[in-house]
C-alpha atoms as a PDB file:
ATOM      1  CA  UNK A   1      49.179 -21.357  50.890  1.00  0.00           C
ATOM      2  CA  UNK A   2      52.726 -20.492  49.093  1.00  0.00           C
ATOM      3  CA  UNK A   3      52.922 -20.744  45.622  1.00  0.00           C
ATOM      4  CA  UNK A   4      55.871 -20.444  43.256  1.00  0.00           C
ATOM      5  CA  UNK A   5      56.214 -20.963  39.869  1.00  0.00           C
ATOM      6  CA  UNK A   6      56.376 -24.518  39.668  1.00  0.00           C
ATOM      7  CA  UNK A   7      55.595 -25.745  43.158  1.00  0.00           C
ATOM      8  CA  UNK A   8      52.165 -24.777  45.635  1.00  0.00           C
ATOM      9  CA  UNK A   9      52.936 -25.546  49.255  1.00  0.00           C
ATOM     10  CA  UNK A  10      49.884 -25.828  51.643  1.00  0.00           C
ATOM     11  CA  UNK A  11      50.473 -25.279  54.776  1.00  0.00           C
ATOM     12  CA  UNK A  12      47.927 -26.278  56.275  1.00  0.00           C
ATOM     13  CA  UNK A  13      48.120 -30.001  55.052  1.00  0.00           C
ATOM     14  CA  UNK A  14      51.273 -32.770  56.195  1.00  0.00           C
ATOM     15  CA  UNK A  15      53.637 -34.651  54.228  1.00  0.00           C
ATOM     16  CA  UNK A  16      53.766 -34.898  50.595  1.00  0.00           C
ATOM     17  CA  UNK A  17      50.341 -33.141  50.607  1.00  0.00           C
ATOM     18  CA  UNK A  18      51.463 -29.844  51.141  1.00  0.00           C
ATOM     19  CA  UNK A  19      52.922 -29.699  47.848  1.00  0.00           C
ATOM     20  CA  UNK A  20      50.958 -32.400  45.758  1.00  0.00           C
ATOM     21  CA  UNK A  21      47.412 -33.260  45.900  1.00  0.00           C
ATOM     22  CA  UNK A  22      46.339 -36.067  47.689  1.00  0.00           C
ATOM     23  CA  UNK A  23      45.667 -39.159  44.642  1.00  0.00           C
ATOM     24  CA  UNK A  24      49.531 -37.053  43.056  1.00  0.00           C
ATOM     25  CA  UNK A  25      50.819 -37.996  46.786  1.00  0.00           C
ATOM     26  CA  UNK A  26      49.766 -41.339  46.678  1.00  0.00           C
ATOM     27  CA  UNK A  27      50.677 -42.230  44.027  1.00  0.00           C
ATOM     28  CA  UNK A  28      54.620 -40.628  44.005  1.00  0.00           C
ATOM     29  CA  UNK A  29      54.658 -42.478  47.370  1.00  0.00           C
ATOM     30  CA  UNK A  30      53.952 -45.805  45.453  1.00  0.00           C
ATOM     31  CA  UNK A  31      56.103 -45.119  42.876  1.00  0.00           C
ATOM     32  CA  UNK A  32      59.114 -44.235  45.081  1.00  0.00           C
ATOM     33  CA  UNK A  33      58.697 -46.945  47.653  1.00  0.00           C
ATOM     34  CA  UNK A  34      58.780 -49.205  44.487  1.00  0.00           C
ATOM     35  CA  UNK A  35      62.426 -50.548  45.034  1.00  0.00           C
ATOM     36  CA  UNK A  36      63.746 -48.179  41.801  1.00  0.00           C
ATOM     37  CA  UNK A  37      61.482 -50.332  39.492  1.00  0.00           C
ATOM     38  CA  UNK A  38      59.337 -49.175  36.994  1.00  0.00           C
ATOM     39  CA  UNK A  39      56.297 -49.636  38.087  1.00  0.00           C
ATOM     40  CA  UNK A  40      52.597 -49.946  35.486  1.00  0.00           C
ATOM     41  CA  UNK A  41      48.906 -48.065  36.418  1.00  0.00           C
ATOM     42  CA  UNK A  42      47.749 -51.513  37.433  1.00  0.00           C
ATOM     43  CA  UNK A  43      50.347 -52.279  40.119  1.00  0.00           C
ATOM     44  CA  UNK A  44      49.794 -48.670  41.667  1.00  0.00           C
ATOM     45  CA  UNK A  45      45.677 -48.710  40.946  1.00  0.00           C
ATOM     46  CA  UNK A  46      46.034 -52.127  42.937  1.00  0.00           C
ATOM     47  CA  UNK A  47      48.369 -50.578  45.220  1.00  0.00           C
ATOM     48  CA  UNK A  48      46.510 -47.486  45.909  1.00  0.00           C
ATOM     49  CA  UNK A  49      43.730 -49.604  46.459  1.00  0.00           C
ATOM     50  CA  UNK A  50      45.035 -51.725  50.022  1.00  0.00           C
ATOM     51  CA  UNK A  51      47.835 -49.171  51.193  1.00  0.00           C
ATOM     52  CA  UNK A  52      45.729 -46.303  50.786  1.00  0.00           C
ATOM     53  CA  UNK A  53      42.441 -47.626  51.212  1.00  0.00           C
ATOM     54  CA  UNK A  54      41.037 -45.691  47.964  1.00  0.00           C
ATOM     55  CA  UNK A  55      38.629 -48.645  46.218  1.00  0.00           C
ATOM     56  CA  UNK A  56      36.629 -45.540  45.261  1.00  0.00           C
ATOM     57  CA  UNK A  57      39.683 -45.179  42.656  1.00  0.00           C
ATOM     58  CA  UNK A  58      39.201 -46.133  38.900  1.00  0.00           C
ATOM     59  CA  UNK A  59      41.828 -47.946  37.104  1.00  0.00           C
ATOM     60  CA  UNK A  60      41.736 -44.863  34.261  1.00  0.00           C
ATOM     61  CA  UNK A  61      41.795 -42.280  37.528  1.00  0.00           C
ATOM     62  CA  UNK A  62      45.365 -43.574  38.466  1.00  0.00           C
ATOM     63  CA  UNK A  63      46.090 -43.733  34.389  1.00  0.00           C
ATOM     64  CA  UNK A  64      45.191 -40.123  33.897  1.00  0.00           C
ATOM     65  CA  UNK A  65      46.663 -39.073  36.732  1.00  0.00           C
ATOM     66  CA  UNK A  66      50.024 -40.918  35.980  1.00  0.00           C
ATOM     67  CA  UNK A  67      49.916 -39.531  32.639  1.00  0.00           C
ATOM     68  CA  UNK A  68      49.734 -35.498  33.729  1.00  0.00           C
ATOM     69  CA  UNK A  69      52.344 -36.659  36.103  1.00  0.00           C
ATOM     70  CA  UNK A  70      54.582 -37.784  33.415  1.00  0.00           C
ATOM     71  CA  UNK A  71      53.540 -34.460  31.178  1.00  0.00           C
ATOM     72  CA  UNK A  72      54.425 -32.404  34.399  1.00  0.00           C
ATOM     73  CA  UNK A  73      57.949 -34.261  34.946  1.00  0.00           C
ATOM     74  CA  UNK A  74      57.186 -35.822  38.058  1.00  0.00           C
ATOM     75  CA  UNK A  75      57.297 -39.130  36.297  1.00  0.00           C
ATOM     76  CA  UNK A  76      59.212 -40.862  33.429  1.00  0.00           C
ATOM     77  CA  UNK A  77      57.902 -43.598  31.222  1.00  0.00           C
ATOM     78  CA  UNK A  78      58.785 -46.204  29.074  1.00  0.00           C
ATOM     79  CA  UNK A  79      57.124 -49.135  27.017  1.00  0.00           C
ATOM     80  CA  UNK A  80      56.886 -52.434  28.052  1.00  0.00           C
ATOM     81  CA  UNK A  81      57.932 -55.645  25.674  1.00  0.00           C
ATOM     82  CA  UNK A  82      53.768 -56.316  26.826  1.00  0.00           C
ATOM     83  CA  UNK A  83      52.931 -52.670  25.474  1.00  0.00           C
ATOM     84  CA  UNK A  84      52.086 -50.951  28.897  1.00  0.00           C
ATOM     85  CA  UNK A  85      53.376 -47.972  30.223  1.00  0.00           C
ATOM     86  CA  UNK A  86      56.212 -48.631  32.630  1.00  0.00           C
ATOM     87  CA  UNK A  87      56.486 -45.317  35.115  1.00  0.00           C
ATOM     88  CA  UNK A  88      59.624 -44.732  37.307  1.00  0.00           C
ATOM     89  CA  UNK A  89      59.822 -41.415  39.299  1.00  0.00           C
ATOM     90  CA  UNK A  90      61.696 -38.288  37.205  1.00  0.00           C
ATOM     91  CA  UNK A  91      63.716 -37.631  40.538  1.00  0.00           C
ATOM     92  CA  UNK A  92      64.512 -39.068  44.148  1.00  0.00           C
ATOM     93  CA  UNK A  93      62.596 -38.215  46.659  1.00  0.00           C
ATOM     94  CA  UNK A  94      65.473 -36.342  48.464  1.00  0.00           C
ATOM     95  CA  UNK A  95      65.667 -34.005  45.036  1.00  0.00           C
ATOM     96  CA  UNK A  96      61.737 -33.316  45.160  1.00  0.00           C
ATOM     97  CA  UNK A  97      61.925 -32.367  49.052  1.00  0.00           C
ATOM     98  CA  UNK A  98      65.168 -30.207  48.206  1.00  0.00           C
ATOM     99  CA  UNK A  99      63.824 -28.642  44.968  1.00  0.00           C
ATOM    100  CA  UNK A 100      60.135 -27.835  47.039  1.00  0.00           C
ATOM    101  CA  UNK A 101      62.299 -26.807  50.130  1.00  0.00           C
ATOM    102  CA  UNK A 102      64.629 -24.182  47.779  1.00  0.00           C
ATOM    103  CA  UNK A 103      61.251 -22.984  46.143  1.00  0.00           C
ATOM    104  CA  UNK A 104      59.939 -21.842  49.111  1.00  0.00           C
ATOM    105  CA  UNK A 105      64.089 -20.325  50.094  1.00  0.00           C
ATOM    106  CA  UNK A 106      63.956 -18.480  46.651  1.00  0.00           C
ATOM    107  CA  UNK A 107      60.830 -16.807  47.215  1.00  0.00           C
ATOM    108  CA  UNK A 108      62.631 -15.345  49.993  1.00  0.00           C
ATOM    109  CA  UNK A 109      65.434 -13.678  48.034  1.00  0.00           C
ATOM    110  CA  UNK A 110      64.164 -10.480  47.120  1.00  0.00           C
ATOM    111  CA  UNK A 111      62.579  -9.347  50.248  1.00  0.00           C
ATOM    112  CA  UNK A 112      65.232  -8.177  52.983  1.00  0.00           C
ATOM    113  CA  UNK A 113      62.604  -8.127  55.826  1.00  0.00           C
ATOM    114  CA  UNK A 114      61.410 -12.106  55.276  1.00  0.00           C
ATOM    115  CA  UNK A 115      65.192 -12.864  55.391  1.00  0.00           C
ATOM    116  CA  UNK A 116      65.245 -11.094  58.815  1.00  0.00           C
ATOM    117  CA  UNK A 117      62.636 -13.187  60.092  1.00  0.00           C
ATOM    118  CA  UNK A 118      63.832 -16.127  58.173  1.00  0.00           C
ATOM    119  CA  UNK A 119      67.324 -15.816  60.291  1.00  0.00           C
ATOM    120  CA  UNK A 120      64.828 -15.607  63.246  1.00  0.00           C
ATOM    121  CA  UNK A 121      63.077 -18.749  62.710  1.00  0.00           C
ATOM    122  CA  UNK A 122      66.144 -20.312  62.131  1.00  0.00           C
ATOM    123  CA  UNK A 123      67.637 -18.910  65.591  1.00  0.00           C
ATOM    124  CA  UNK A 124      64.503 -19.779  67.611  1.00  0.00           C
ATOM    125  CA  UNK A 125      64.761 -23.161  66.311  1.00  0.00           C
ATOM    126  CA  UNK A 126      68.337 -24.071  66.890  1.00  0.00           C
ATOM    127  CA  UNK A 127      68.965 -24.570  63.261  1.00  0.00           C
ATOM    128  CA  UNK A 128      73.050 -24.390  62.556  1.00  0.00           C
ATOM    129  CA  UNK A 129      73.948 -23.111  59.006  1.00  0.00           C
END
């Protein structure tokens, strides 16, 4: 497990997991695939519910969650004319990928020996920079 000081990648789990918990995945997954439209708890409770299979999930789980999410900047909110919480993701997911991927880069950048094998991996995997 790498850890910086805003970001914790896991290696040894896939896709969004490695850096986010699995209900934080899910739902910035929702949220993102959400046409750039705010988005309330309900729609991504009910969401969560048939595209991730999780009926085990309470409606003030996702609400919670959503809320840390929005104290940790993952997630901005406004109010609704109906008075709910209307969440919209604090960055594309191209900028979260980049800003995990340059996390992991800068932890590299005082250590001359993990840029060696850093310009290794890069050569053994045909990577052009």
């Amino acid at each position: 497990m790498f850890s910086s000081k805003h970001i914790t990648f896991d290696t040894s789990k896939t896709g969004l997991e490695r850096s986010l918990g699995p209900l934080t995945a899910a739902v910035m997954n929702i949220v993102w695939n959400n046409g750039n439209q705010p988005i309330t708890v309900k729609e991504v409770w009910k969401r969560a519910e048939k595209d991730y299979q999780r009926k085990d999930l309470s409606y003030t789980t996702i609400a919670s969650t959503m809320t840390r999410m929005y104290a940790n900047g993952l997630l901005k909110r406004q109010s609704s004319d109906a008075g709910a919480w209307l969440y919209s993701p604090a960055e594309t997911w191209n900028a979260y990928h980049k800003r995990v991927v340059f996390s992991i880069m800068d932890s590299f950048a005082g250590d001359e020996t993990d840029l060696i094998y850093l310009r290794q991996w890069l050569r053994d995997h045909e990577v052009e920079v």
